[in-house]
PDB file of N, CA and C in Angstrom:
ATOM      1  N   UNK A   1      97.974  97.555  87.140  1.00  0.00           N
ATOM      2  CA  UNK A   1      98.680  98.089  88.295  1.00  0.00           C
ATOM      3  C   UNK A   1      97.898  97.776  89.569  1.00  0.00           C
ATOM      4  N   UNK A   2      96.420  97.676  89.648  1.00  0.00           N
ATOM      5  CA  UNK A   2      95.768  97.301  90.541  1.00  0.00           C
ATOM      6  C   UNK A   2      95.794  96.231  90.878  1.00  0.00           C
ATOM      7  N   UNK A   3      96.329  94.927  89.907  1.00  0.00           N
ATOM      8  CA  UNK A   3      96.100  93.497  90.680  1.00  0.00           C
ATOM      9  C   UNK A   3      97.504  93.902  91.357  1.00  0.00           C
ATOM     10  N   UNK A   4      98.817  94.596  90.688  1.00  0.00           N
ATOM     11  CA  UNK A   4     100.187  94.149  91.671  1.00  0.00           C
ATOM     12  C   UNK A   4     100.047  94.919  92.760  1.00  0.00           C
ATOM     13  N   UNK A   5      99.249  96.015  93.225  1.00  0.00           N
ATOM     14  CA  UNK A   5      99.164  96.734  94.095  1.00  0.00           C
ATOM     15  C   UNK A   5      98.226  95.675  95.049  1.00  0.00           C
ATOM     16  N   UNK A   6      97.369  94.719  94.480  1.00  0.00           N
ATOM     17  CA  UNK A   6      96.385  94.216  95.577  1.00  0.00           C
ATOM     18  C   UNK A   6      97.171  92.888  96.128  1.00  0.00           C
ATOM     19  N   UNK A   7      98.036  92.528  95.345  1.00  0.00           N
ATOM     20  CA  UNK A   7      99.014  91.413  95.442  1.00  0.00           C
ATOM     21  C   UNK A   7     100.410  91.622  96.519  1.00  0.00           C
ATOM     22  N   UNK A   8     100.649  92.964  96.292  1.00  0.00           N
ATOM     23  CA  UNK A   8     101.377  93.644  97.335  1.00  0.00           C
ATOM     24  C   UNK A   8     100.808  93.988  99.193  1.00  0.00           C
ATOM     25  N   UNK A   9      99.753  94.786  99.114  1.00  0.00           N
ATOM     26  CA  UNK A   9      98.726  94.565  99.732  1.00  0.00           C
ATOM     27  C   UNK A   9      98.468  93.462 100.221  1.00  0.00           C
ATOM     28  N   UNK A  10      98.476  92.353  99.640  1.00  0.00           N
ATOM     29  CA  UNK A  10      97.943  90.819 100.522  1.00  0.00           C
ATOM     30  C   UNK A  10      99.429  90.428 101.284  1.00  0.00           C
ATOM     31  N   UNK A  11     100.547  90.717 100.374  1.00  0.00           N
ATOM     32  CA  UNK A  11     101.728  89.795 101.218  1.00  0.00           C
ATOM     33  C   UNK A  11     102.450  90.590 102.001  1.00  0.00           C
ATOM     34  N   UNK A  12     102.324  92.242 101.884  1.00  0.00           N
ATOM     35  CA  UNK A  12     103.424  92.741 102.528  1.00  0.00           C
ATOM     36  C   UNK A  12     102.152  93.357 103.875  1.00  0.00           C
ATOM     37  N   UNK A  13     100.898  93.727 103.821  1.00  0.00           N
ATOM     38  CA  UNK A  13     100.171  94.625 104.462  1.00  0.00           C
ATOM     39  C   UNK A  13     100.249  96.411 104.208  1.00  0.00           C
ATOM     40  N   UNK A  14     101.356  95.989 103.135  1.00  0.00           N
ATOM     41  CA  UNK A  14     101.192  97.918 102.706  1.00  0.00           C
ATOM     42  C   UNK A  14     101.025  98.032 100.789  1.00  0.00           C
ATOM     43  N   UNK A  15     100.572  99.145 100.402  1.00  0.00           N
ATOM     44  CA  UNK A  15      99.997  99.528  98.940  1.00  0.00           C
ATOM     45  C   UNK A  15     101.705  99.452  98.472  1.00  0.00           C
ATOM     46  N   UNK A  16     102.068  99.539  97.260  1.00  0.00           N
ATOM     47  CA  UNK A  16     103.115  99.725  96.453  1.00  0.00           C
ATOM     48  C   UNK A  16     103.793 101.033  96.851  1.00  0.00           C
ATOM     49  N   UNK A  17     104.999 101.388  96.666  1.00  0.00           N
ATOM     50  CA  UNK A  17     105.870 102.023  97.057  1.00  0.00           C
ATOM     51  C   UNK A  17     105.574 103.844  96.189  1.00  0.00           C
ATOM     52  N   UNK A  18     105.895 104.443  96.802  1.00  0.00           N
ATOM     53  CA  UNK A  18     105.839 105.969  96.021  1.00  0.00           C
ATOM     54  C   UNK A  18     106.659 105.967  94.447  1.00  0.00           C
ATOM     55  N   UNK A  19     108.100 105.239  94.595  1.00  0.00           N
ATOM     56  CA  UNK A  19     108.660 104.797  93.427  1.00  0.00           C
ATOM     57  C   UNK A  19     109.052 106.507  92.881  1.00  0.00           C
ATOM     58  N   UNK A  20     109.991 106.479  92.030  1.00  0.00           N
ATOM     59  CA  UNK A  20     110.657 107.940  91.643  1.00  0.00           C
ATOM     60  C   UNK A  20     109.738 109.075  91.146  1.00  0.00           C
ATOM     61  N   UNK A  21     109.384 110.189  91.971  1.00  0.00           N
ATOM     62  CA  UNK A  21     108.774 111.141  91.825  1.00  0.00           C
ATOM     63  C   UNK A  21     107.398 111.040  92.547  1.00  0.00           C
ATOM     64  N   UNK A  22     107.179 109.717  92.904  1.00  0.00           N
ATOM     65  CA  UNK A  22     105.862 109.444  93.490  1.00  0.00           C
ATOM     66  C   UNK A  22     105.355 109.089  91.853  1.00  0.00           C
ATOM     67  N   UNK A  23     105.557 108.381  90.945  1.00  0.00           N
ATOM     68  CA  UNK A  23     104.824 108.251  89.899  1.00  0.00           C
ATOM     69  C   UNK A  23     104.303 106.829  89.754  1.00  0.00           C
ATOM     70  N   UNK A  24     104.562 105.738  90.462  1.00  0.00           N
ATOM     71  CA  UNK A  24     104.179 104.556  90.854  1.00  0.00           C
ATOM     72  C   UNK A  24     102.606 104.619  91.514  1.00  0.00           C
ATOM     73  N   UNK A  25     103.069 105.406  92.742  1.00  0.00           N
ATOM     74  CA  UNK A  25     101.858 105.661  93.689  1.00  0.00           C
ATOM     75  C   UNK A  25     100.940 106.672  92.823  1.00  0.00           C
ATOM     76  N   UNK A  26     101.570 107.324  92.106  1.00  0.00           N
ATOM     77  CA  UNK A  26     100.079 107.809  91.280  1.00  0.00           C
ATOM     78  C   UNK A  26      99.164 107.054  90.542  1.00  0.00           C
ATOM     79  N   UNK A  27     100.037 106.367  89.280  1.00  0.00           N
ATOM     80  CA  UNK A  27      99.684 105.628  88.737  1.00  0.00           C
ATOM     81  C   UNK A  27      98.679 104.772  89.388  1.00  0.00           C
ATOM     82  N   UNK A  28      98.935 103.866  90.626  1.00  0.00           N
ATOM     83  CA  UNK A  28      98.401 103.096  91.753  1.00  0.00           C
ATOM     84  C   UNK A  28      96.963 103.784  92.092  1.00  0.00           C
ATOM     85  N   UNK A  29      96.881 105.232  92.041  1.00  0.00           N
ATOM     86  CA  UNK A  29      95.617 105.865  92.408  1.00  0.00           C
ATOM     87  C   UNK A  29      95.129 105.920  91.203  1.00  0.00           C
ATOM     88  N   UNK A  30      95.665 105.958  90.227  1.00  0.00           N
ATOM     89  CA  UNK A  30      94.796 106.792  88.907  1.00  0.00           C
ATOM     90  C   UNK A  30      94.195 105.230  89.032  1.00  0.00           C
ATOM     91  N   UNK A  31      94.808 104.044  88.511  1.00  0.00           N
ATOM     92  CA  UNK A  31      93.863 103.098  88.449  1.00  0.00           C
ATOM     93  C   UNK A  31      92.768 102.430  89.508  1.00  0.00           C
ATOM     94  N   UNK A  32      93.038 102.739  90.970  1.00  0.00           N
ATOM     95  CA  UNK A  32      92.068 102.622  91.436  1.00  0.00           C
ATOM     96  C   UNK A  32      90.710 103.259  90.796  1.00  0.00           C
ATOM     97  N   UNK A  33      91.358 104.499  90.420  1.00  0.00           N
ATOM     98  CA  UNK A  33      89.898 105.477  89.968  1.00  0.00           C
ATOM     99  C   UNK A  33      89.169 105.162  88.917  1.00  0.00           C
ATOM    100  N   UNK A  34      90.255 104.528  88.069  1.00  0.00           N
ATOM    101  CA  UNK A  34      89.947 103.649  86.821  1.00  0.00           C
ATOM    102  C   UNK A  34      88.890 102.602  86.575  1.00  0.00           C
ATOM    103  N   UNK A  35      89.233 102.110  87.956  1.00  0.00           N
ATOM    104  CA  UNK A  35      88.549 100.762  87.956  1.00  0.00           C
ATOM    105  C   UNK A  35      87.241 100.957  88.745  1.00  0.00           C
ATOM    106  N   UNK A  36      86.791 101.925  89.832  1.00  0.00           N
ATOM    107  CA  UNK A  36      85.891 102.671  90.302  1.00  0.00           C
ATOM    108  C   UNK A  36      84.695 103.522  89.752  1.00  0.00           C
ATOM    109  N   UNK A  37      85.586 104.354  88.410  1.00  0.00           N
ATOM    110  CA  UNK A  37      84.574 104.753  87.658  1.00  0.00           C
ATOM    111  C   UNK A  37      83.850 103.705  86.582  1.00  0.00           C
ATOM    112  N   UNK A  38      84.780 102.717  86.074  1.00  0.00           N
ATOM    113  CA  UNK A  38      84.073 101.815  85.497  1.00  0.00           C
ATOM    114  C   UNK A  38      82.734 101.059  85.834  1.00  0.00           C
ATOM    115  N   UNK A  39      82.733 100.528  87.402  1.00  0.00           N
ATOM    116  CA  UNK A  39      82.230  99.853  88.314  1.00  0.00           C
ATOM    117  C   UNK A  39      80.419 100.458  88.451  1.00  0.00           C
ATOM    118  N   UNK A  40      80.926 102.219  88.917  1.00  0.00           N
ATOM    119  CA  UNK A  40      79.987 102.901  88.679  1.00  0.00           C
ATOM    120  C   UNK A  40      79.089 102.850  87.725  1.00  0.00           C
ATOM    121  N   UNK A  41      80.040 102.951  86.444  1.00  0.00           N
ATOM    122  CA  UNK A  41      78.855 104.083  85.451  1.00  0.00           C
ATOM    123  C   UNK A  41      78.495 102.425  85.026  1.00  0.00           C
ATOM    124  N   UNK A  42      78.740 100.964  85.415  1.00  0.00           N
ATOM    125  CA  UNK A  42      77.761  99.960  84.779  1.00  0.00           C
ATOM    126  C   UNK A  42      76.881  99.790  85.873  1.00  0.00           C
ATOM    127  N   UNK A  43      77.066 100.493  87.272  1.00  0.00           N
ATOM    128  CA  UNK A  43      76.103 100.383  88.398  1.00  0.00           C
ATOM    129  C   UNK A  43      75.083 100.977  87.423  1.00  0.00           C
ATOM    130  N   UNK A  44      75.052 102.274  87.256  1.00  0.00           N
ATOM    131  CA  UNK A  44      74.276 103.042  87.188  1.00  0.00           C
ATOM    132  C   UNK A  44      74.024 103.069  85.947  1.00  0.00           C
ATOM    133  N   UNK A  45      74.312 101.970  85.041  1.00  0.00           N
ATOM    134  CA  UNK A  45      73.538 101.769  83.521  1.00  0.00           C
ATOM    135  C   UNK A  45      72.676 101.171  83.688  1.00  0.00           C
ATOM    136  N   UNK A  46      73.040  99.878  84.515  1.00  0.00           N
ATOM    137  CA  UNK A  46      72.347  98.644  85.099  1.00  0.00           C
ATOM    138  C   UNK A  46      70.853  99.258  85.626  1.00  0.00           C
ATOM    139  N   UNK A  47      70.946 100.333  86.932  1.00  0.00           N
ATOM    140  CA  UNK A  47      70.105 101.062  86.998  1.00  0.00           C
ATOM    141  C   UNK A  47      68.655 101.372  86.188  1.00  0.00           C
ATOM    142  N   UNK A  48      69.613 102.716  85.701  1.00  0.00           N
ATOM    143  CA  UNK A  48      68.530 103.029  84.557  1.00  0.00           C
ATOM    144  C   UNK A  48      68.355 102.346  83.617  1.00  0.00           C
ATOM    145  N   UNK A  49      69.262 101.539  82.900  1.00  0.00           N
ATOM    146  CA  UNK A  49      68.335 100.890  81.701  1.00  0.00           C
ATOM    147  C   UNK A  49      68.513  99.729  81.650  1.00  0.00           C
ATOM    148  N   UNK A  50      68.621  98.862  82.573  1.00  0.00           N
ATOM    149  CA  UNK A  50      68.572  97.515  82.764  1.00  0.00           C
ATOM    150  C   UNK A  50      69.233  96.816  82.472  1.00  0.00           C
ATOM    151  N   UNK A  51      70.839  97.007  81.936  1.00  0.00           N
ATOM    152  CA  UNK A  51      71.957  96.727  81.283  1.00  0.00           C
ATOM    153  C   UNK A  51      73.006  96.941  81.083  1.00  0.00           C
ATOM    154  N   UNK A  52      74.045  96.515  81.640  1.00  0.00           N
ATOM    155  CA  UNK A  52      75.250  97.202  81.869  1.00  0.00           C
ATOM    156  C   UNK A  52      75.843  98.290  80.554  1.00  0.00           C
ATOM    157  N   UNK A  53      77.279  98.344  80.540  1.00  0.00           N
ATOM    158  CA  UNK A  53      77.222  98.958  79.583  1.00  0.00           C
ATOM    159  C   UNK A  53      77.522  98.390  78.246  1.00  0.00           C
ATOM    160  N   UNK A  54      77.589  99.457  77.009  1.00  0.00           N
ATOM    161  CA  UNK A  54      77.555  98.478  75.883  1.00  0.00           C
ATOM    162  C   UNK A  54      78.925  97.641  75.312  1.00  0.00           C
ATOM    163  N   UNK A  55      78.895  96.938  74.497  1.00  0.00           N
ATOM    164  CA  UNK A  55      80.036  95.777  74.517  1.00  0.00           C
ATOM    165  C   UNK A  55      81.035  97.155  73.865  1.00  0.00           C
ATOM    166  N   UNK A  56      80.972  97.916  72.939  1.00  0.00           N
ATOM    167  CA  UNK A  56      81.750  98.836  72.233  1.00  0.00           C
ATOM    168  C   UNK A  56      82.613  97.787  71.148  1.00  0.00           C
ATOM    169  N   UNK A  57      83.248  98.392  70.364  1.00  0.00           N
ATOM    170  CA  UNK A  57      84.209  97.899  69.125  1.00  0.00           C
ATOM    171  C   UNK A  57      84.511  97.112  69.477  1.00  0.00           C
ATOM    172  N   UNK A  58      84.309  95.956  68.998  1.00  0.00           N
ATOM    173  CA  UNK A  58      85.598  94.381  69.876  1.00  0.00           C
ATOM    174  C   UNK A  58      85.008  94.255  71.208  1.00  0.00           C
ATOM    175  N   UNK A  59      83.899  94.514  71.592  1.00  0.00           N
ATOM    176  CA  UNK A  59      83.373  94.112  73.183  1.00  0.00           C
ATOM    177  C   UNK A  59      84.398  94.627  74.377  1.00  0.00           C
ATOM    178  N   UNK A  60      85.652  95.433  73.597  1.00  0.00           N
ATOM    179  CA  UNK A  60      86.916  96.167  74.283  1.00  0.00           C
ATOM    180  C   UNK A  60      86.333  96.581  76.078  1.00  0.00           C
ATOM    181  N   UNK A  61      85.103  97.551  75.514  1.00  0.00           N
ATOM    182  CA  UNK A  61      84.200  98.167  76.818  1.00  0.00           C
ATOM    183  C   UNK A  61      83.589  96.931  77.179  1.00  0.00           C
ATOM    184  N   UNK A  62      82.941  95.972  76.989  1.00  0.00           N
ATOM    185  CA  UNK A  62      82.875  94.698  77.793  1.00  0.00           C
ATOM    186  C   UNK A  62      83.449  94.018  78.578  1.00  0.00           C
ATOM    187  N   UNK A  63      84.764  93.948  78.084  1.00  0.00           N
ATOM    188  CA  UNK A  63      85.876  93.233  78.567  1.00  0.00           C
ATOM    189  C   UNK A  63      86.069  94.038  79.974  1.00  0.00           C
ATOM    190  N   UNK A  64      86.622  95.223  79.681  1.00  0.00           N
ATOM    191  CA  UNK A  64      87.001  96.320  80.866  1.00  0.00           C
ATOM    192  C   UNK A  64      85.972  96.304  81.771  1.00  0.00           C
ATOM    193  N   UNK A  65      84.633  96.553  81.691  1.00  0.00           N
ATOM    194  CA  UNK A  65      83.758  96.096  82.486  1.00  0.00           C
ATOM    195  C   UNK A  65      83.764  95.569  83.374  1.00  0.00           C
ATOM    196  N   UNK A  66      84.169  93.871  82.895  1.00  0.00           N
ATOM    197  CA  UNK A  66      84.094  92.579  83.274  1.00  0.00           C
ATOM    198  C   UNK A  66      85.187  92.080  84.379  1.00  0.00           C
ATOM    199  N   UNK A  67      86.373  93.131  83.722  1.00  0.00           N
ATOM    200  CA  UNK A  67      87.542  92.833  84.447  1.00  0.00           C
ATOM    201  C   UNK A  67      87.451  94.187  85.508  1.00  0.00           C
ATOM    202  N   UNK A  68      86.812  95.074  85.681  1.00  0.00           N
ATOM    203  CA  UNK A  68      86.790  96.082  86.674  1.00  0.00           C
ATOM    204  C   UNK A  68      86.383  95.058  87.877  1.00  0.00           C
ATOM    205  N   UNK A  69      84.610  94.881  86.995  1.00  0.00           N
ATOM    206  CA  UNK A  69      84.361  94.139  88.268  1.00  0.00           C
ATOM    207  C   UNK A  69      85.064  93.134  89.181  1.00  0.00           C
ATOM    208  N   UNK A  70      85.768  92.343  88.278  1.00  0.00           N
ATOM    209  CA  UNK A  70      86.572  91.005  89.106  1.00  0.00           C
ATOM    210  C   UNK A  70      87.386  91.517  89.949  1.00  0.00           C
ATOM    211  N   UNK A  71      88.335  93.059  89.317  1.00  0.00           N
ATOM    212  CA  UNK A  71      89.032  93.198  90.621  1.00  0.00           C
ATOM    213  C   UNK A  71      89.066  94.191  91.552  1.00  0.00           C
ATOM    214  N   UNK A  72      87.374  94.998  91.590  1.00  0.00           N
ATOM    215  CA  UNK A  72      87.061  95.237  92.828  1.00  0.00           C
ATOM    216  C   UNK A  72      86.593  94.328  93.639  1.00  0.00           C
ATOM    217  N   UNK A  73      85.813  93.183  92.972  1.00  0.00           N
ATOM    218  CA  UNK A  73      85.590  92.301  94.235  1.00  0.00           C
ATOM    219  C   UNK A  73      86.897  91.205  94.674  1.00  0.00           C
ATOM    220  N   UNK A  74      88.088  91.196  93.746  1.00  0.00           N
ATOM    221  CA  UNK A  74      89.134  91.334  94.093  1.00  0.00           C
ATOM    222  C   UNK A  74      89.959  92.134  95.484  1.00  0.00           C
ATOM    223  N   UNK A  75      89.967  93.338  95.255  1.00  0.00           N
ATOM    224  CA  UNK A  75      89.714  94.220  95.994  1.00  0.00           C
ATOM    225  C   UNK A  75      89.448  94.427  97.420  1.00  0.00           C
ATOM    226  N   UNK A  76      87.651  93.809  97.501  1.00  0.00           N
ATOM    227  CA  UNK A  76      87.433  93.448  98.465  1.00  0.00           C
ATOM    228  C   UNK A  76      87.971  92.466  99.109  1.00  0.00           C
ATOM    229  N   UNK A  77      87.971  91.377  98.942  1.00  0.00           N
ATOM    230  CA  UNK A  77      88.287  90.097  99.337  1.00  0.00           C
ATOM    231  C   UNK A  77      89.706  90.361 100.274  1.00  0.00           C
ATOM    232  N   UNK A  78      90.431  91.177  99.578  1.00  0.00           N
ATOM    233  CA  UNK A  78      91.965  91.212  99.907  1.00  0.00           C
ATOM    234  C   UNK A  78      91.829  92.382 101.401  1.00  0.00           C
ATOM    235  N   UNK A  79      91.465  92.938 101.222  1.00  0.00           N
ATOM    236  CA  UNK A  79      90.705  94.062 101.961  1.00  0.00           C
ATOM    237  C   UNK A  79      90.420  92.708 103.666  1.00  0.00           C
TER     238      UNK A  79
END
C-alpha cells in the first residue's frame, strides 16, 4: 500500500484517497507505521549488536527488512 500511496504522491501531489469509511487512508497509515517500525528496530539492532535483524523462517524477516528499507528511501526520494 505504501509503494501505491508513494506512486500517487509522485503523480498527483496528494497521499491516496480516504476511500469508504476512511479505511484506505488507514490502511495507508498503518503501513507507513509498518514500514517505520521495521526500519527502526534494524536501526537499533544494527546498533547494539552489530547486525541487523535476524533472517527468521525463510529469511521472511530478511526480506521485509530489505524491502522496508528500499521503500523508505523510496519514500524519501519521492518526498
Amino acid at each position: 500500500i505504501m509503494w501505491w500511496s508513494l506512486y500517487t504522491l509522485k503523480t498527483t501531489g496528494c497521499g491516496l484517497p480516504a476511500g469508504p469509511f476512511g479505511l484506505l487512508g488507514a490502511a495507508e497509515g498503518i503501513s507507513y507505521l509498518v514500514v517505520i517500525g521495521f526500519v527502526a528496530a534494524a536501526l537499533l539492532s544494527k546498533a547494539t549488536s552489530g547486525s541487523g535483524l535476524p533472517a527468521g523462517p525463510g529469511g521472511l524477516l530478511g526480506a521485509a527488512e530489505g524491502l522496508s528499507f528500499l521503500t523508505a528511501i523510496a519514500g524519501l526520494v519521492v518526498l
